[in-house]
Protein backbone atom coordinates (compact mmCIF):
# COMPACT_ATOMS: atom_id res chain seq x y z
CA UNK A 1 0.00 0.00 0.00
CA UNK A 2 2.86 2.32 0.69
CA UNK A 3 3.77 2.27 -2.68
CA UNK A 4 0.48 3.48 -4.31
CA UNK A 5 0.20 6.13 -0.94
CA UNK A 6 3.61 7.41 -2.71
CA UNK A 7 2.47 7.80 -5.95
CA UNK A 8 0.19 10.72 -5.08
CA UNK A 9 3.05 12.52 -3.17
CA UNK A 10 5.47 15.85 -4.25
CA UNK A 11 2.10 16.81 -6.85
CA UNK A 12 0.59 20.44 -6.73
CA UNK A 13 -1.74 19.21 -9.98
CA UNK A 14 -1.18 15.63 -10.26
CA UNK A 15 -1.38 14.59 -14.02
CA UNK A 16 -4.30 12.61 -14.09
CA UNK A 17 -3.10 10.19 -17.40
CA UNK A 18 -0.38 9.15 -14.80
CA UNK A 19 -3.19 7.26 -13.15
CA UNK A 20 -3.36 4.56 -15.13
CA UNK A 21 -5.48 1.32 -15.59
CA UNK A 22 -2.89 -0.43 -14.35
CA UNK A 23 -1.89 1.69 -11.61
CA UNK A 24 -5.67 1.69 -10.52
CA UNK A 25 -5.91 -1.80 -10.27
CA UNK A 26 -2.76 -1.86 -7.59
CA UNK A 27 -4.44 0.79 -6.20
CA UNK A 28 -8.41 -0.84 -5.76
CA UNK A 29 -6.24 -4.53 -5.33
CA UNK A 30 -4.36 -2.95 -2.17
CA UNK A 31 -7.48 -1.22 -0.60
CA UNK A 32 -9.10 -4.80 -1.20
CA UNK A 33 -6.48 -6.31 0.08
CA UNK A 34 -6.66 -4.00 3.58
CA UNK A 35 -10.76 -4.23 3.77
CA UNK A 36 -9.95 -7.91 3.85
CA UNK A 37 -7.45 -8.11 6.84
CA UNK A 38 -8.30 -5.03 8.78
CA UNK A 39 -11.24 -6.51 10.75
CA UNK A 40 -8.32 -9.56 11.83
CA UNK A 41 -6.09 -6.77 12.61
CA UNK A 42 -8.27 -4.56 14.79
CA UNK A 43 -9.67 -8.05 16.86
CA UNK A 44 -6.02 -9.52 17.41
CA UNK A 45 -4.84 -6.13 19.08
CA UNK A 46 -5.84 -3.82 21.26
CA UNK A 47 -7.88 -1.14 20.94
CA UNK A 48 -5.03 1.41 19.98
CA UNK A 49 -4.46 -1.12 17.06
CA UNK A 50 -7.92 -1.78 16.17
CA UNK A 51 -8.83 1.98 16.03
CA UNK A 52 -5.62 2.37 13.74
CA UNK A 53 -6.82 -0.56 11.47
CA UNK A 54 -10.10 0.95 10.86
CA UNK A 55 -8.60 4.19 10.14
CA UNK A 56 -6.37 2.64 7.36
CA UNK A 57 -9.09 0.90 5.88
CA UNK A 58 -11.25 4.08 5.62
CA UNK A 59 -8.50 6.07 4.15
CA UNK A 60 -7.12 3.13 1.38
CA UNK A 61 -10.87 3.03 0.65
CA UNK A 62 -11.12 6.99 0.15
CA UNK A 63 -7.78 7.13 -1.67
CA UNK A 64 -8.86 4.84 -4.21
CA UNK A 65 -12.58 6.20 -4.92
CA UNK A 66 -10.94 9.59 -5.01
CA UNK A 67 -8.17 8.65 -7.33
CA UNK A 68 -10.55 7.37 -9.91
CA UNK A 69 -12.73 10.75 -9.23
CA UNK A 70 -9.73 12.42 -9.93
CA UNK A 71 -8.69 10.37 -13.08
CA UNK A 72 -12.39 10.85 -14.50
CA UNK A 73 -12.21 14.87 -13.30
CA UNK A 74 -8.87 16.50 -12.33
CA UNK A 75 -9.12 18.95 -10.01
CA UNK A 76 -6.61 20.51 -7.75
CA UNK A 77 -8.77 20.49 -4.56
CA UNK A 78 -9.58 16.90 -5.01
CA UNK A 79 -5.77 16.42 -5.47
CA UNK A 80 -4.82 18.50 -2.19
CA UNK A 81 -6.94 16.18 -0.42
CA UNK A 82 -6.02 12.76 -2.30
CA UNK A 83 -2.48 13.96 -1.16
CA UNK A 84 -3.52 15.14 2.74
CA UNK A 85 -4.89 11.29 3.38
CA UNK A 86 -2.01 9.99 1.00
CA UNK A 87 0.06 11.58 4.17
CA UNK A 88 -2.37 10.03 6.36
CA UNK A 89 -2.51 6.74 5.41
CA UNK A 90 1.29 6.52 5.53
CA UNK A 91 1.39 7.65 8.76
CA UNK A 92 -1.12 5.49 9.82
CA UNK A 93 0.81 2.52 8.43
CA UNK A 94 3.66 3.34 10.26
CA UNK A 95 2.49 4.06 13.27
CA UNK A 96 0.56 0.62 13.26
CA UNK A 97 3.75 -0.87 12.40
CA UNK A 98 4.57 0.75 15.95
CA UNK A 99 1.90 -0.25 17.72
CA UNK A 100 1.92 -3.73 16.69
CA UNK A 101 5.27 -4.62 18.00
CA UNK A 102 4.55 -2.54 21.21
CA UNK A 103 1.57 -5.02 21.09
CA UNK A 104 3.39 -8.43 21.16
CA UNK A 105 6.28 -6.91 23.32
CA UNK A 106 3.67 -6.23 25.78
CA UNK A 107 2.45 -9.63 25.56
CA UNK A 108 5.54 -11.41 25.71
CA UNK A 109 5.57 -13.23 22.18
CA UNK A 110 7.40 -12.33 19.41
């Protein structure tokens, strides 16, 4: 997912024929791929970690309805805010990264 987040990065007007089929497809296949595996997520941790996995499911759902909106319609406030949760999502991956480990530290597995 990281990878799509960064193609939407560094952008004032993203060129929208940059958002290709193909690109689209890694882009709907990854925000599958989290609606799939966030609900496992969020019950395996606690609720710091669950509340993190249902943010980055909302967000890779919004990036990808937003970056076909965009492809269909460019429009720089669209893009300013495909970009904002871009950042977002990122972040959020990170810090879940974060939180996870902190999570089976705490509980004495690894």
């Amino acid at each position: 997912m990281s990878d799509q987040v960064g193609l939407f990065e560094g952008y004032d007007m993203f060129p929208p024929e940059l958002i290709t089929d193909e690109k689209m497809e890694l882009i709907e296949n990854a925000a599958d791929s989290v609606k799939e595996k966030w609900v496992e997520v969020a019950l395996a941790g606690p609720k710091e970690v669950a509340e993190l996995a249902s943010k980055i499911e909302r967000l890779s759902n919004a990036l990808a309805f937003r970056a076909r909106a965009y492809r269909l319609v460019p429009d720089a406030s669209l893009m300013e805010r495909i970009q904002a949760e871009a950042v977002q999502l990122e972040q959020s991956l990170d810090n879940l990264v974060f939180l996870a480990q902190a999570a089976l530290d705490d509980d004495g597995s690894l």
